[in-house]
PDB file of N, CA and C in Angstrom:
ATOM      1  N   UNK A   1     -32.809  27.383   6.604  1.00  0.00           N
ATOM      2  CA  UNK A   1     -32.856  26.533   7.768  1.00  0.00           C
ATOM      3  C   UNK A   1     -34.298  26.136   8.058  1.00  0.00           C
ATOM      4  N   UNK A   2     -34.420  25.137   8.623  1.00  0.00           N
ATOM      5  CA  UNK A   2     -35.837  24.281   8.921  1.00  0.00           C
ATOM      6  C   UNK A   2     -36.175  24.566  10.268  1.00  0.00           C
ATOM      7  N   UNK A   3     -37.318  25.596  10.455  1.00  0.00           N
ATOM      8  CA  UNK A   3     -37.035  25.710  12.299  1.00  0.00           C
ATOM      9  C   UNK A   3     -37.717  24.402  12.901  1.00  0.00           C
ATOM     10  N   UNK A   4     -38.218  23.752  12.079  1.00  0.00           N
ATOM     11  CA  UNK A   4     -38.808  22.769  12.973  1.00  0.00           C
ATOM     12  C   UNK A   4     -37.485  21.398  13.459  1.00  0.00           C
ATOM     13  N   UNK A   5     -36.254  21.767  12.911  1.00  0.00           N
ATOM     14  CA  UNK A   5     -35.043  20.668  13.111  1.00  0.00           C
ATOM     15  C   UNK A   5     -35.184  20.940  14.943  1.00  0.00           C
ATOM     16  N   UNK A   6     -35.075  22.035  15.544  1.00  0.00           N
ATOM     17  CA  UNK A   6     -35.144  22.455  17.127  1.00  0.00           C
ATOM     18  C   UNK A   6     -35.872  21.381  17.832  1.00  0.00           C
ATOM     19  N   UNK A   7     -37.201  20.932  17.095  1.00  0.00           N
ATOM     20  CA  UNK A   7     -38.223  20.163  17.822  1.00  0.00           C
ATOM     21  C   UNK A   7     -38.006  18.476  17.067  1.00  0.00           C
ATOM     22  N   UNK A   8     -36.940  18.595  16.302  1.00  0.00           N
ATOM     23  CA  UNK A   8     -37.110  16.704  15.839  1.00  0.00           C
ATOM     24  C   UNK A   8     -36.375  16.025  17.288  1.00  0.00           C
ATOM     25  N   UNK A   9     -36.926  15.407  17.466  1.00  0.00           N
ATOM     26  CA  UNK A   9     -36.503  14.536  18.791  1.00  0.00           C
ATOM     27  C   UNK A   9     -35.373  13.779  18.108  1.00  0.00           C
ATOM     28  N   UNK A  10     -35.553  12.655  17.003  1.00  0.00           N
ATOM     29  CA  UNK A  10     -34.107  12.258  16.189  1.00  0.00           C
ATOM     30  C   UNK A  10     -33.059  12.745  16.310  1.00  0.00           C
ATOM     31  N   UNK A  11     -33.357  13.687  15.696  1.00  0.00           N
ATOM     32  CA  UNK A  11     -31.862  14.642  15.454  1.00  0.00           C
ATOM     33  C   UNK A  11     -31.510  15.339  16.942  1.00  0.00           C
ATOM     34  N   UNK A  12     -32.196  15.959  17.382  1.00  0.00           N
ATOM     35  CA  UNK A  12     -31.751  16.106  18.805  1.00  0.00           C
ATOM     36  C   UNK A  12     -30.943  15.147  19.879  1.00  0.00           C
ATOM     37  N   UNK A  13     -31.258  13.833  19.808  1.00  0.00           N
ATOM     38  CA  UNK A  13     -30.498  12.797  20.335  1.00  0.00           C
ATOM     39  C   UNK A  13     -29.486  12.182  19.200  1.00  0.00           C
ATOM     40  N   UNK A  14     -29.303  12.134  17.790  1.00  0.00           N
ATOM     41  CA  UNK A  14     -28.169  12.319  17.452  1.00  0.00           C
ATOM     42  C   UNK A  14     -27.130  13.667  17.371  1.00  0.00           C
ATOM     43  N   UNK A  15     -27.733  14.632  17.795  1.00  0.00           N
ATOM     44  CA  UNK A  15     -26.454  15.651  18.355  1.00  0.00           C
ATOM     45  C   UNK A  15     -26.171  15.567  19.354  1.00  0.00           C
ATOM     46  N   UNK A  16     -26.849  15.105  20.521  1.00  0.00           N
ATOM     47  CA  UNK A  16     -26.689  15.271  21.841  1.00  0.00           C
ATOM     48  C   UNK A  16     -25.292  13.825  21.743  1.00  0.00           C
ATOM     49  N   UNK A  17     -25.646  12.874  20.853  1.00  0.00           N
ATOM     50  CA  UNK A  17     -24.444  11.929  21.404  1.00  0.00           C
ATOM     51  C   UNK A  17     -23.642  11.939  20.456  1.00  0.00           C
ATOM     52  N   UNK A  18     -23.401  12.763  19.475  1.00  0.00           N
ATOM     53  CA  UNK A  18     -21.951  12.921  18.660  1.00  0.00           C
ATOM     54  C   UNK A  18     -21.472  14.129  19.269  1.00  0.00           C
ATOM     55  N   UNK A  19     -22.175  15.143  19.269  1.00  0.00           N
ATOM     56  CA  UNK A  19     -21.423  15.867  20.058  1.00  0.00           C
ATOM     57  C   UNK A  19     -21.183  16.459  21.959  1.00  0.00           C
ATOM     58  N   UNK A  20     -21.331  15.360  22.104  1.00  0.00           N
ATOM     59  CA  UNK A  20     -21.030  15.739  23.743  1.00  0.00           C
ATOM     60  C   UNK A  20     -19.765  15.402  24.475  1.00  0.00           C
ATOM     61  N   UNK A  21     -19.359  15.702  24.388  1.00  0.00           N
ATOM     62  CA  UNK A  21     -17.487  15.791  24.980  1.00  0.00           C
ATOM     63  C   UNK A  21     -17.931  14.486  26.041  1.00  0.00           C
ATOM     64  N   UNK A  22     -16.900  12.784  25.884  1.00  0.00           N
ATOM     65  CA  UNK A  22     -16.747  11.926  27.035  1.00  0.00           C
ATOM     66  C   UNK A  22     -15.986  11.555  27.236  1.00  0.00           C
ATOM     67  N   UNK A  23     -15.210  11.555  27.028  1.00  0.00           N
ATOM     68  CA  UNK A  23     -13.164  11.363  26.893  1.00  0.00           C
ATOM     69  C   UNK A  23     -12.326  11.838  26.382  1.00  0.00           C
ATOM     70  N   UNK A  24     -11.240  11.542  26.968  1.00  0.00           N
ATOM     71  CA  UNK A  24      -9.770  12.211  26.349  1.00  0.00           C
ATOM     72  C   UNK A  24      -9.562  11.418  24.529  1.00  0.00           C
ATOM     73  N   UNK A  25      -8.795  12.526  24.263  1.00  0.00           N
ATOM     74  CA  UNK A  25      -8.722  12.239  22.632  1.00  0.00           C
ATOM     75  C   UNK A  25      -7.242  11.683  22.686  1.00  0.00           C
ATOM     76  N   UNK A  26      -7.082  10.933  21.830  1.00  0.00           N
ATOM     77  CA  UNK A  26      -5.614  10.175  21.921  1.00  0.00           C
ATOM     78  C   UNK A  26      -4.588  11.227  21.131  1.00  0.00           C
ATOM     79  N   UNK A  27      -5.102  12.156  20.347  1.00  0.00           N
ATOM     80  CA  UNK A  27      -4.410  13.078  19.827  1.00  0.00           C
ATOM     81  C   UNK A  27      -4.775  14.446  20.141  1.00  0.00           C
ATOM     82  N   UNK A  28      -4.170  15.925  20.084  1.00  0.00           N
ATOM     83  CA  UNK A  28      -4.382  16.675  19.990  1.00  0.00           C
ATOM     84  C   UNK A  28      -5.318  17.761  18.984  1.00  0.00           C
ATOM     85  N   UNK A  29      -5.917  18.592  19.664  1.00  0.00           N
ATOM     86  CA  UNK A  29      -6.480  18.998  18.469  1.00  0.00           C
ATOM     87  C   UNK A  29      -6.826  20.761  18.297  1.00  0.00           C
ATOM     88  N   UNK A  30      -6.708  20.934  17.200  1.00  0.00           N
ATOM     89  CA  UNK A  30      -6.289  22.347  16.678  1.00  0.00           C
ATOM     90  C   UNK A  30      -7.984  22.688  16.714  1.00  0.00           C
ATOM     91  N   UNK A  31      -7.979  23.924  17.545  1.00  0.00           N
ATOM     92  CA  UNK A  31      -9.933  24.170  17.248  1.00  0.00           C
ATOM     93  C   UNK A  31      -9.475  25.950  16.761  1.00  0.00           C
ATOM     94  N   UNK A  32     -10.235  25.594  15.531  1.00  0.00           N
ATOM     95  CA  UNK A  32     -10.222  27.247  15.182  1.00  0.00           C
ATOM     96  C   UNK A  32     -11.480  27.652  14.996  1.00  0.00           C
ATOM     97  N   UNK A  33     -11.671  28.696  15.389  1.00  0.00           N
ATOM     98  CA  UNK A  33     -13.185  29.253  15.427  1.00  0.00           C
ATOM     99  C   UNK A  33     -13.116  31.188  14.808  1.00  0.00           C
ATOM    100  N   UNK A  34     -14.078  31.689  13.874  1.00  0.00           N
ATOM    101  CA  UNK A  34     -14.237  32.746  13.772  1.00  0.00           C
ATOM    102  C   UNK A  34     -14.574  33.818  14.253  1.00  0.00           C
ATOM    103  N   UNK A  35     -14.148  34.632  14.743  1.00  0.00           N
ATOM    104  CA  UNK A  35     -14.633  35.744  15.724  1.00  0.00           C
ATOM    105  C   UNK A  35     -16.167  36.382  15.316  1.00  0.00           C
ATOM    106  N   UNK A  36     -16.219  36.150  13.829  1.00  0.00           N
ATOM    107  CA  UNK A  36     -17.690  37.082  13.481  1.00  0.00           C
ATOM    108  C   UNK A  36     -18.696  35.477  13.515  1.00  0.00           C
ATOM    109  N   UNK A  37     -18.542  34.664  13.954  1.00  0.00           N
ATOM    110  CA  UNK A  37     -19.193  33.636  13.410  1.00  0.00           C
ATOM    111  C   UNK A  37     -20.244  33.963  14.332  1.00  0.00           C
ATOM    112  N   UNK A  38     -21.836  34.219  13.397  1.00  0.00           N
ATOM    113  CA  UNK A  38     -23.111  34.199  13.858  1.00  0.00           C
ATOM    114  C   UNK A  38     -23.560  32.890  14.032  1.00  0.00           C
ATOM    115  N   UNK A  39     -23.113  31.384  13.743  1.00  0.00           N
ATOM    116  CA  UNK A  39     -24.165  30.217  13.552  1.00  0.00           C
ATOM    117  C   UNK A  39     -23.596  29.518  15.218  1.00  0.00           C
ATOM    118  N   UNK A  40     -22.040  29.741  15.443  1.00  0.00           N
ATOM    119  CA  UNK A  40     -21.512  29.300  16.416  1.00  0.00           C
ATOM    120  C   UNK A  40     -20.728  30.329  17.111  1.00  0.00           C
ATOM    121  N   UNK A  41     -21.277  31.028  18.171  1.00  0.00           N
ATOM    122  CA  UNK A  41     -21.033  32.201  19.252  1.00  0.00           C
ATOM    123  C   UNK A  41     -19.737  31.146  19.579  1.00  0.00           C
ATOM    124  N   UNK A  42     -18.778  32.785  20.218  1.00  0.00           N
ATOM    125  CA  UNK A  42     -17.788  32.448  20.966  1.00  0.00           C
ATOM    126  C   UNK A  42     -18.190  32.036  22.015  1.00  0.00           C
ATOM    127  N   UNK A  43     -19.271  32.176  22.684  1.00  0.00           N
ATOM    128  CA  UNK A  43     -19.350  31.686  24.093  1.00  0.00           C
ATOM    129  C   UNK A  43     -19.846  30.143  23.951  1.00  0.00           C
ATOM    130  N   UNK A  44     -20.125  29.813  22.514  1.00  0.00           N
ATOM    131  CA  UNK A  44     -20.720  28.307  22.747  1.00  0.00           C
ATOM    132  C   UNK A  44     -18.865  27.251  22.390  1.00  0.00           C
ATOM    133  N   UNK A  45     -18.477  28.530  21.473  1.00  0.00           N
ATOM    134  CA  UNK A  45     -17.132  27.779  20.778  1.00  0.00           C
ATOM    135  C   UNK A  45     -16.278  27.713  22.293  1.00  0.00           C
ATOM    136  N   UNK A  46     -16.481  28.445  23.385  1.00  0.00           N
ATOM    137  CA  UNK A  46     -15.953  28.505  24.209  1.00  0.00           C
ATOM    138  C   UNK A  46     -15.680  27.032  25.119  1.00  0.00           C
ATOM    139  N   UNK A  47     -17.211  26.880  25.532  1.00  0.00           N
ATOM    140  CA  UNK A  47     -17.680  25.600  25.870  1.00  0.00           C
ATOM    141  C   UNK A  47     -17.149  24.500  25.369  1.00  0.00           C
ATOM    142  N   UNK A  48     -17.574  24.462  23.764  1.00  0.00           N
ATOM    143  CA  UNK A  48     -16.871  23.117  23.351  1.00  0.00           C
ATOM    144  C   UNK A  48     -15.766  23.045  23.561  1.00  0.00           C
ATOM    145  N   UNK A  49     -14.326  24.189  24.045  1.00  0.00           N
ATOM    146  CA  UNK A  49     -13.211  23.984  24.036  1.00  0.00           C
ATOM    147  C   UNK A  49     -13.179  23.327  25.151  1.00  0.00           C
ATOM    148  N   UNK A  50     -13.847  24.171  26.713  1.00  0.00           N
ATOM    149  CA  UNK A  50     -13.828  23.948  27.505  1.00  0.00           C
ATOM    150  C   UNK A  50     -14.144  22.602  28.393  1.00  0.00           C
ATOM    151  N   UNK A  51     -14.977  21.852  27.409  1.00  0.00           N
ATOM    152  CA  UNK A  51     -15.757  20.795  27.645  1.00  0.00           C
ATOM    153  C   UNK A  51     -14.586  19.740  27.342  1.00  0.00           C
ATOM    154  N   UNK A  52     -13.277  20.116  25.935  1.00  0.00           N
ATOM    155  CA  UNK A  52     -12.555  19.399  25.672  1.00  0.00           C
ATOM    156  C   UNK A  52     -11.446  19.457  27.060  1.00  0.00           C
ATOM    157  N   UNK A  53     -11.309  20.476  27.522  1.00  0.00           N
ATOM    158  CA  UNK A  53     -10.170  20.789  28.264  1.00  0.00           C
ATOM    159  C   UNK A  53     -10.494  19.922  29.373  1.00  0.00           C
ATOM    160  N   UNK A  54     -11.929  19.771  30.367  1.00  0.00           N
ATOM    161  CA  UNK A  54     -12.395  19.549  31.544  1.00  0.00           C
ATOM    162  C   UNK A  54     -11.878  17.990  31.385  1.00  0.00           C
ATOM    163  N   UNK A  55     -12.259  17.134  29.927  1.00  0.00           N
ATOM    164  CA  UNK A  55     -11.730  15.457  30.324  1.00  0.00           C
ATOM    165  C   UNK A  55     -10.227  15.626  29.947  1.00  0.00           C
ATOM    166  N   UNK A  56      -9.213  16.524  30.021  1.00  0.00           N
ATOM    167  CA  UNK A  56      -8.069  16.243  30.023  1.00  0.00           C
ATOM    168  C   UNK A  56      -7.032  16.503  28.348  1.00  0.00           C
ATOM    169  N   UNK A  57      -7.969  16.610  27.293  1.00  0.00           N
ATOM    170  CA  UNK A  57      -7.596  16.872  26.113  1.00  0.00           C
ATOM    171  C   UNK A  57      -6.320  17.881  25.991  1.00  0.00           C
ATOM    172  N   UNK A  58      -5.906  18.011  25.107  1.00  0.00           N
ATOM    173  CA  UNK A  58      -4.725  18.953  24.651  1.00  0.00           C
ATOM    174  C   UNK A  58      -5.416  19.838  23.630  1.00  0.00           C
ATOM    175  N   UNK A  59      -5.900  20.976  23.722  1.00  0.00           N
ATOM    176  CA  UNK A  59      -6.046  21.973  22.740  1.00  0.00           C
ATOM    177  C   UNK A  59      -5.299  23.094  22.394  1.00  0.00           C
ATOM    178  N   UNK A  60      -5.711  23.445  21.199  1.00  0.00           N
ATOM    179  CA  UNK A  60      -4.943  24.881  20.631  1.00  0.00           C
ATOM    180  C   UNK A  60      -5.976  25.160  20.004  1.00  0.00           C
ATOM    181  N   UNK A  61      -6.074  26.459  21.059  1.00  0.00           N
ATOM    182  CA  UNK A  61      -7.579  27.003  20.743  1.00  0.00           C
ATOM    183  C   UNK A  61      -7.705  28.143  20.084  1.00  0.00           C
ATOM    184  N   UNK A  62      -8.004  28.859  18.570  1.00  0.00           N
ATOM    185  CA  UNK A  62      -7.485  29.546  18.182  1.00  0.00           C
ATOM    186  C   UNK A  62      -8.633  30.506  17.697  1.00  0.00           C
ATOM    187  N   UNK A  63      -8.721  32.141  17.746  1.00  0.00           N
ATOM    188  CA  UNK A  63      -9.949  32.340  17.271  1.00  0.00           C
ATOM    189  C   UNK A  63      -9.033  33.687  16.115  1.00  0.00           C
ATOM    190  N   UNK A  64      -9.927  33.512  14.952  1.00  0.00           N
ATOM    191  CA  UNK A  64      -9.868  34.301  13.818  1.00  0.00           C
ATOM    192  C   UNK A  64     -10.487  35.555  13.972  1.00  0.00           C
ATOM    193  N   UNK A  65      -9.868  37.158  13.991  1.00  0.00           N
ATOM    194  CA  UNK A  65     -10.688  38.344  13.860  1.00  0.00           C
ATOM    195  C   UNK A  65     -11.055  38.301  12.227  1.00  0.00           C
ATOM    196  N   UNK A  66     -12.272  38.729  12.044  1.00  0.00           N
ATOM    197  CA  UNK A  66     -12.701  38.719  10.489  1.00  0.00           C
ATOM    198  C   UNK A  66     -13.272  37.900   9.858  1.00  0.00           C
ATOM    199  N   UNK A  67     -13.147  36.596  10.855  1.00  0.00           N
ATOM    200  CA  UNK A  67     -13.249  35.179   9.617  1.00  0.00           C
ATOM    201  C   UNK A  67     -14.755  34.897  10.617  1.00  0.00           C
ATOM    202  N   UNK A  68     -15.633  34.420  10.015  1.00  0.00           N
ATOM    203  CA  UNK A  68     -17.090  33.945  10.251  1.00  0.00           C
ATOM    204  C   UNK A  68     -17.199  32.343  10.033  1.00  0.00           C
ATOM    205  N   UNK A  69     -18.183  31.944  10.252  1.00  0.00           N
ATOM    206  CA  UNK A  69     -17.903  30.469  10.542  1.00  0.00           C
ATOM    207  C   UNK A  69     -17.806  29.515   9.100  1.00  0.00           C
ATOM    208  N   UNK A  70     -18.481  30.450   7.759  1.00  0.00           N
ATOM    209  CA  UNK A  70     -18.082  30.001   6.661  1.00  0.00           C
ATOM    210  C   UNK A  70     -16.330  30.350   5.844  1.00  0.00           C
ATOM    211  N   UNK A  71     -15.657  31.453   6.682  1.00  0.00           N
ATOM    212  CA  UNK A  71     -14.067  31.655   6.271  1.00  0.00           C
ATOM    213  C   UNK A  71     -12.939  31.604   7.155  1.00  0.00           C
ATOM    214  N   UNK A  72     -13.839  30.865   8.293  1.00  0.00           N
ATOM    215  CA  UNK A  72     -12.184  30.745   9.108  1.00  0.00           C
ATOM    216  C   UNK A  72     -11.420  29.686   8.765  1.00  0.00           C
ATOM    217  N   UNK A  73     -11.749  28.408   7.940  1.00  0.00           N
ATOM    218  CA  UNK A  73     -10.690  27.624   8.086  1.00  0.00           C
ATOM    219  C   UNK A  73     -10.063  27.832   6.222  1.00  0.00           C
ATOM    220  N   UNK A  74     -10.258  28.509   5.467  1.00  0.00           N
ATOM    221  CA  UNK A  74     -10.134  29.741   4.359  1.00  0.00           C
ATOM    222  C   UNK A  74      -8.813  30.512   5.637  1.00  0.00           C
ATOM    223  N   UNK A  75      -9.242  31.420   5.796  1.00  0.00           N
ATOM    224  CA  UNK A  75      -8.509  31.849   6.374  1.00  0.00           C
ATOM    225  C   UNK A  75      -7.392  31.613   7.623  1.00  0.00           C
ATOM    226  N   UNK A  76      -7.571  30.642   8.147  1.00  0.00           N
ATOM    227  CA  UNK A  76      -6.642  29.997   8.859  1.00  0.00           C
ATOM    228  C   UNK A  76      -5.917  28.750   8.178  1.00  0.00           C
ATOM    229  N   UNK A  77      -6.064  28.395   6.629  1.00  0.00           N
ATOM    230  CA  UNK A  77      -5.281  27.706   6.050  1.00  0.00           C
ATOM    231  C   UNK A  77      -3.622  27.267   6.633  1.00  0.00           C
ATOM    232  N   UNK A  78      -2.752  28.334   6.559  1.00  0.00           N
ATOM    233  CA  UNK A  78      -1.625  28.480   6.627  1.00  0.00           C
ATOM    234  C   UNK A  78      -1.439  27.983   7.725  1.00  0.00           C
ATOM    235  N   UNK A  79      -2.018  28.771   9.235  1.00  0.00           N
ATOM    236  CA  UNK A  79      -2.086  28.108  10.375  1.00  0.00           C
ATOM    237  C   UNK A  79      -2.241  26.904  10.464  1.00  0.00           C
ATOM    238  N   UNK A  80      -3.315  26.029  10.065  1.00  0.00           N
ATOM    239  CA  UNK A  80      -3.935  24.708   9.927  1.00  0.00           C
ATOM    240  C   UNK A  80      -2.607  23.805   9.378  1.00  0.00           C
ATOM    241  N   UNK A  81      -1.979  24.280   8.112  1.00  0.00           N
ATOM    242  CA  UNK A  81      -0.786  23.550   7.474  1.00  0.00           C
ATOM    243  C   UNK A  81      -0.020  23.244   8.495  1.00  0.00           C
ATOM    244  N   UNK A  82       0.941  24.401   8.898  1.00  0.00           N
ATOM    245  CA  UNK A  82       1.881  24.044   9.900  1.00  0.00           C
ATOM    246  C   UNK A  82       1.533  23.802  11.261  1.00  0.00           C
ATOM    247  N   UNK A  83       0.401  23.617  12.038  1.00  0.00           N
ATOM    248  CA  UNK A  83       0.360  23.003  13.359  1.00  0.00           C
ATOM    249  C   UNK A  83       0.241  21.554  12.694  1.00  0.00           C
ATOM    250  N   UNK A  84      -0.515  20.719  11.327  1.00  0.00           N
ATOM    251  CA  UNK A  84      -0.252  19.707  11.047  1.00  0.00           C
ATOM    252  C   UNK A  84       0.604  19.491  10.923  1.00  0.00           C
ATOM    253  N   UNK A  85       1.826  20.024  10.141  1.00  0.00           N
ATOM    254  CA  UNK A  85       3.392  19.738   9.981  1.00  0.00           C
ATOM    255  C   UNK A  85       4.158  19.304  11.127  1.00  0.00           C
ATOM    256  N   UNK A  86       3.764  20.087  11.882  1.00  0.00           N
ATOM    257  CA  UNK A  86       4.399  20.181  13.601  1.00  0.00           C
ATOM    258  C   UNK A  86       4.018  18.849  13.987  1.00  0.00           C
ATOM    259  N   UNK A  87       3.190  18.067  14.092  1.00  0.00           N
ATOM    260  CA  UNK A  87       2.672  17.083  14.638  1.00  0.00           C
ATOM    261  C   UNK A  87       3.494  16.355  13.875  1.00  0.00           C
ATOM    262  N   UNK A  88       3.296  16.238  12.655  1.00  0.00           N
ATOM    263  CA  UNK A  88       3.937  15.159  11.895  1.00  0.00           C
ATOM    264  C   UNK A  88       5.335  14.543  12.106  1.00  0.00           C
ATOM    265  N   UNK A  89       5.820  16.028  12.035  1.00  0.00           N
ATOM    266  CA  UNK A  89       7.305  15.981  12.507  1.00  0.00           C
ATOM    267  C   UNK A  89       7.434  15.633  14.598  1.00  0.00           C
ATOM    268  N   UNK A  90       6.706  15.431  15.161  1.00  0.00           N
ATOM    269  CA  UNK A  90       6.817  15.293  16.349  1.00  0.00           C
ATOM    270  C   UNK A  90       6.635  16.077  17.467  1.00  0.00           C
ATOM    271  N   UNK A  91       6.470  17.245  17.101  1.00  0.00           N
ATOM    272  CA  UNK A  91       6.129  18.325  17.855  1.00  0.00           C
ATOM    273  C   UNK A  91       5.013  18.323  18.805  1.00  0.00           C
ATOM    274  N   UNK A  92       4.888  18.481  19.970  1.00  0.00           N
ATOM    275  CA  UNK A  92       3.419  18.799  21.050  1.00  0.00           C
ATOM    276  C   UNK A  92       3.219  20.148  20.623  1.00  0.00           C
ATOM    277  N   UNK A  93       1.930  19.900  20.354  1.00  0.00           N
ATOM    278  CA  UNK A  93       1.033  20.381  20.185  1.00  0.00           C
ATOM    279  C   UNK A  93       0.816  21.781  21.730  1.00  0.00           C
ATOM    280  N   UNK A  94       0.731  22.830  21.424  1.00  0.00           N
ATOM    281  CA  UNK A  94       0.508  23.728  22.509  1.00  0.00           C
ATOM    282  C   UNK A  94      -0.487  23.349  23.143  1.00  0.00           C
ATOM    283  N   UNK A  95      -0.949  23.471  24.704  1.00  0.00           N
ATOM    284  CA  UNK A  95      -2.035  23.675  25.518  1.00  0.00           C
ATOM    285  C   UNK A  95      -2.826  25.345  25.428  1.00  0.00           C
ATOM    286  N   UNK A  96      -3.849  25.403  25.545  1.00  0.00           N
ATOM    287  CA  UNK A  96      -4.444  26.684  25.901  1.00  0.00           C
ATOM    288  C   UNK A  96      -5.501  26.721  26.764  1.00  0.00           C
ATOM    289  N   UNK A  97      -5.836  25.318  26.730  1.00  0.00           N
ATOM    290  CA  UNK A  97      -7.274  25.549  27.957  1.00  0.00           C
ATOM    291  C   UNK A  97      -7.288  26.698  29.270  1.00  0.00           C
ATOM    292  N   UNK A  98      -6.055  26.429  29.535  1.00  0.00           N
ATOM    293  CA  UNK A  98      -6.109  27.579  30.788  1.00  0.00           C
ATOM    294  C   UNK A  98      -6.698  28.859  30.659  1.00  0.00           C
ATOM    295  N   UNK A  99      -6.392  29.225  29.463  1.00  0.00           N
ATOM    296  CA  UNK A  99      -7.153  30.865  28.976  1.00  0.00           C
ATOM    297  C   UNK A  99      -8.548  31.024  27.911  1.00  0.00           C
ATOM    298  N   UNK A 100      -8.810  29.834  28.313  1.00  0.00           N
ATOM    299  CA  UNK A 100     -10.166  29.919  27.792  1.00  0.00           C
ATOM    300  C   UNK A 100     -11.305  30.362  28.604  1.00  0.00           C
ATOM    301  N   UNK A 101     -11.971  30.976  28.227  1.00  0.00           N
ATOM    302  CA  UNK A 101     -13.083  31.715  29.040  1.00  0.00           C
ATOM    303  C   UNK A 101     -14.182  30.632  29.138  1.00  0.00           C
ATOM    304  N   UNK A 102     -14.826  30.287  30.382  1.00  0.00           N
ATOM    305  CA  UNK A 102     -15.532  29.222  30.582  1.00  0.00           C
ATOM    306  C   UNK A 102     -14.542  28.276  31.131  1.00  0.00           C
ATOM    307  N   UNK A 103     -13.465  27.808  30.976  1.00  0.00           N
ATOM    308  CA  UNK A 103     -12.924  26.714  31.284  1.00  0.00           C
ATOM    309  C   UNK A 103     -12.869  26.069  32.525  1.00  0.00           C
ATOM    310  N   UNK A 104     -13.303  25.427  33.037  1.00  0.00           N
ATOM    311  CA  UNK A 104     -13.488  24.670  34.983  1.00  0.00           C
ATOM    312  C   UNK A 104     -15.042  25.014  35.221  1.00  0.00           C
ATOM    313  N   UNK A 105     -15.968  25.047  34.474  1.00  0.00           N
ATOM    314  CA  UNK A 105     -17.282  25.596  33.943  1.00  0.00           C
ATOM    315  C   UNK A 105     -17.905  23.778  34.110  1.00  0.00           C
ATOM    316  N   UNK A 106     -17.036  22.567  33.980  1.00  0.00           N
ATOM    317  CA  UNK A 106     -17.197  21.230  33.746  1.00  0.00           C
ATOM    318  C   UNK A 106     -18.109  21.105  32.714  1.00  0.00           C
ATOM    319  N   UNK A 107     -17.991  19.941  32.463  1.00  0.00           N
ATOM    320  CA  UNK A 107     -18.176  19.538  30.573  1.00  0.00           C
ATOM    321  C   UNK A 107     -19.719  19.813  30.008  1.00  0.00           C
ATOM    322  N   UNK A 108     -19.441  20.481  29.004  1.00  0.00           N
ATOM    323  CA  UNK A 108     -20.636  21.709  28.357  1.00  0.00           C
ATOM    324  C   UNK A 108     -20.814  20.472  27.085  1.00  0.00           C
ATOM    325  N   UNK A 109     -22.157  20.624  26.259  1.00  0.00           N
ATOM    326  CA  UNK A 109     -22.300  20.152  24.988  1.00  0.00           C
ATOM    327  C   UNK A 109     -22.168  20.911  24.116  1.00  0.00           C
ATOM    328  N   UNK A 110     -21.219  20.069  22.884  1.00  0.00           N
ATOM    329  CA  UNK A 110     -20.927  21.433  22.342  1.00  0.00           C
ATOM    330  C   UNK A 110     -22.352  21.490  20.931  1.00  0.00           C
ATOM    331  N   UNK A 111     -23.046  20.841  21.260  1.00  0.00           N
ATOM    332  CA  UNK A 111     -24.603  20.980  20.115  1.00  0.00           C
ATOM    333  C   UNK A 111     -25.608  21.586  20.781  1.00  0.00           C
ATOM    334  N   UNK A 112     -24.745  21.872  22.468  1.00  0.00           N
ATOM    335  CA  UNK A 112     -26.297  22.897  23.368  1.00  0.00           C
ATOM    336  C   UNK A 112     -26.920  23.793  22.628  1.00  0.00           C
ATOM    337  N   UNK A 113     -26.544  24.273  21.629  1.00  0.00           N
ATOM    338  CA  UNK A 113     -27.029  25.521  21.538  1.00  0.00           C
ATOM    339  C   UNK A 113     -28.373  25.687  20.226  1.00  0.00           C
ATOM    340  N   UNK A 114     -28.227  24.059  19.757  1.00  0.00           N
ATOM    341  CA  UNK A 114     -29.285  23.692  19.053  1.00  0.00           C
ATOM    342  C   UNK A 114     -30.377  23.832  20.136  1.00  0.00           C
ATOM    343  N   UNK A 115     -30.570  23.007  21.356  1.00  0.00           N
ATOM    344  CA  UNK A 115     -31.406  22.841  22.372  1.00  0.00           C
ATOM    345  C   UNK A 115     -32.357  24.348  22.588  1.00  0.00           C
ATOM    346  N   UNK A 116     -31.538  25.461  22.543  1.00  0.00           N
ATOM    347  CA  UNK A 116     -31.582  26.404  22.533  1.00  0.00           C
ATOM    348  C   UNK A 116     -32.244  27.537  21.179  1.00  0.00           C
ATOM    349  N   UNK A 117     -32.749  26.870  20.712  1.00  0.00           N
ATOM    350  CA  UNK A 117     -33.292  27.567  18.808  1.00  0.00           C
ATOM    351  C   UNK A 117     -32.043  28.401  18.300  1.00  0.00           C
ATOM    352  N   UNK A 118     -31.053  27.454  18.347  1.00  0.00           N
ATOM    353  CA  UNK A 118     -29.567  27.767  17.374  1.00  0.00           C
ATOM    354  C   UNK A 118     -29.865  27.655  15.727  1.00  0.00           C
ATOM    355  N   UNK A 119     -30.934  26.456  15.673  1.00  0.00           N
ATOM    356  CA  UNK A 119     -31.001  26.219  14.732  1.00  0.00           C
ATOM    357  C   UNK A 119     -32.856  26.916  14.306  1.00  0.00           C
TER     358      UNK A 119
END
């Protein structure tokens, strides 16, 4: 990693506006996150859910014991298959925002944590 990416002003304002939660998503969306993941903390994965939940989104917020931020979606394969299937076939998509920790926290960035020497 490049510690000087923390201080590029560029890249800092292209994370700040791809990833900052500003509207509802026309579809639902499956967020899986790793419980051991060192690059993206649960409390930031938290946020981004939360940030999705605050404009109204539909999530299924799912966190992996074991899987780190390079094997959770490895390991949540199977999961990943059939909540796509489900959709396909017509199915809504579950809500979970309610039990997300942080959630009514109002809309978090979910690249804050670059701001922060994440990176």
């Amino acid at each position: 990693m490049n510690p000087d990416w923390a201080r590029n002003q560029t890249l800092l304002e292209w994370v700040k506006n791809v990833s900052t939660v500003r509207s509802r998503t026309a579809a639902p969306i499956l967020f899986v996150h790793g419980a051991e993941d060192t690059i993206a903390a649960q409390t930031q994965a938290n946020q981004g859910v939360g940030a999705l939940c605050a404009v109204g989104d539909v999530v299924d917020y799912r966190t992996y014991p074991g899987a780190d931020h390079n094997t959770v979606v490895a390991i949540a394969d199977h999961d990943i298959m059939a909540w796509l299937e489900l959709r396909l076939k017509g199915y809504p998509a579950r809500q979970t925002c309610q039990s997300v920790a942080g959630y009514g926290d109002g809309p978090a960035e979910v690249g804050a944590w670059m701001h922060e020497g994440g990176w």
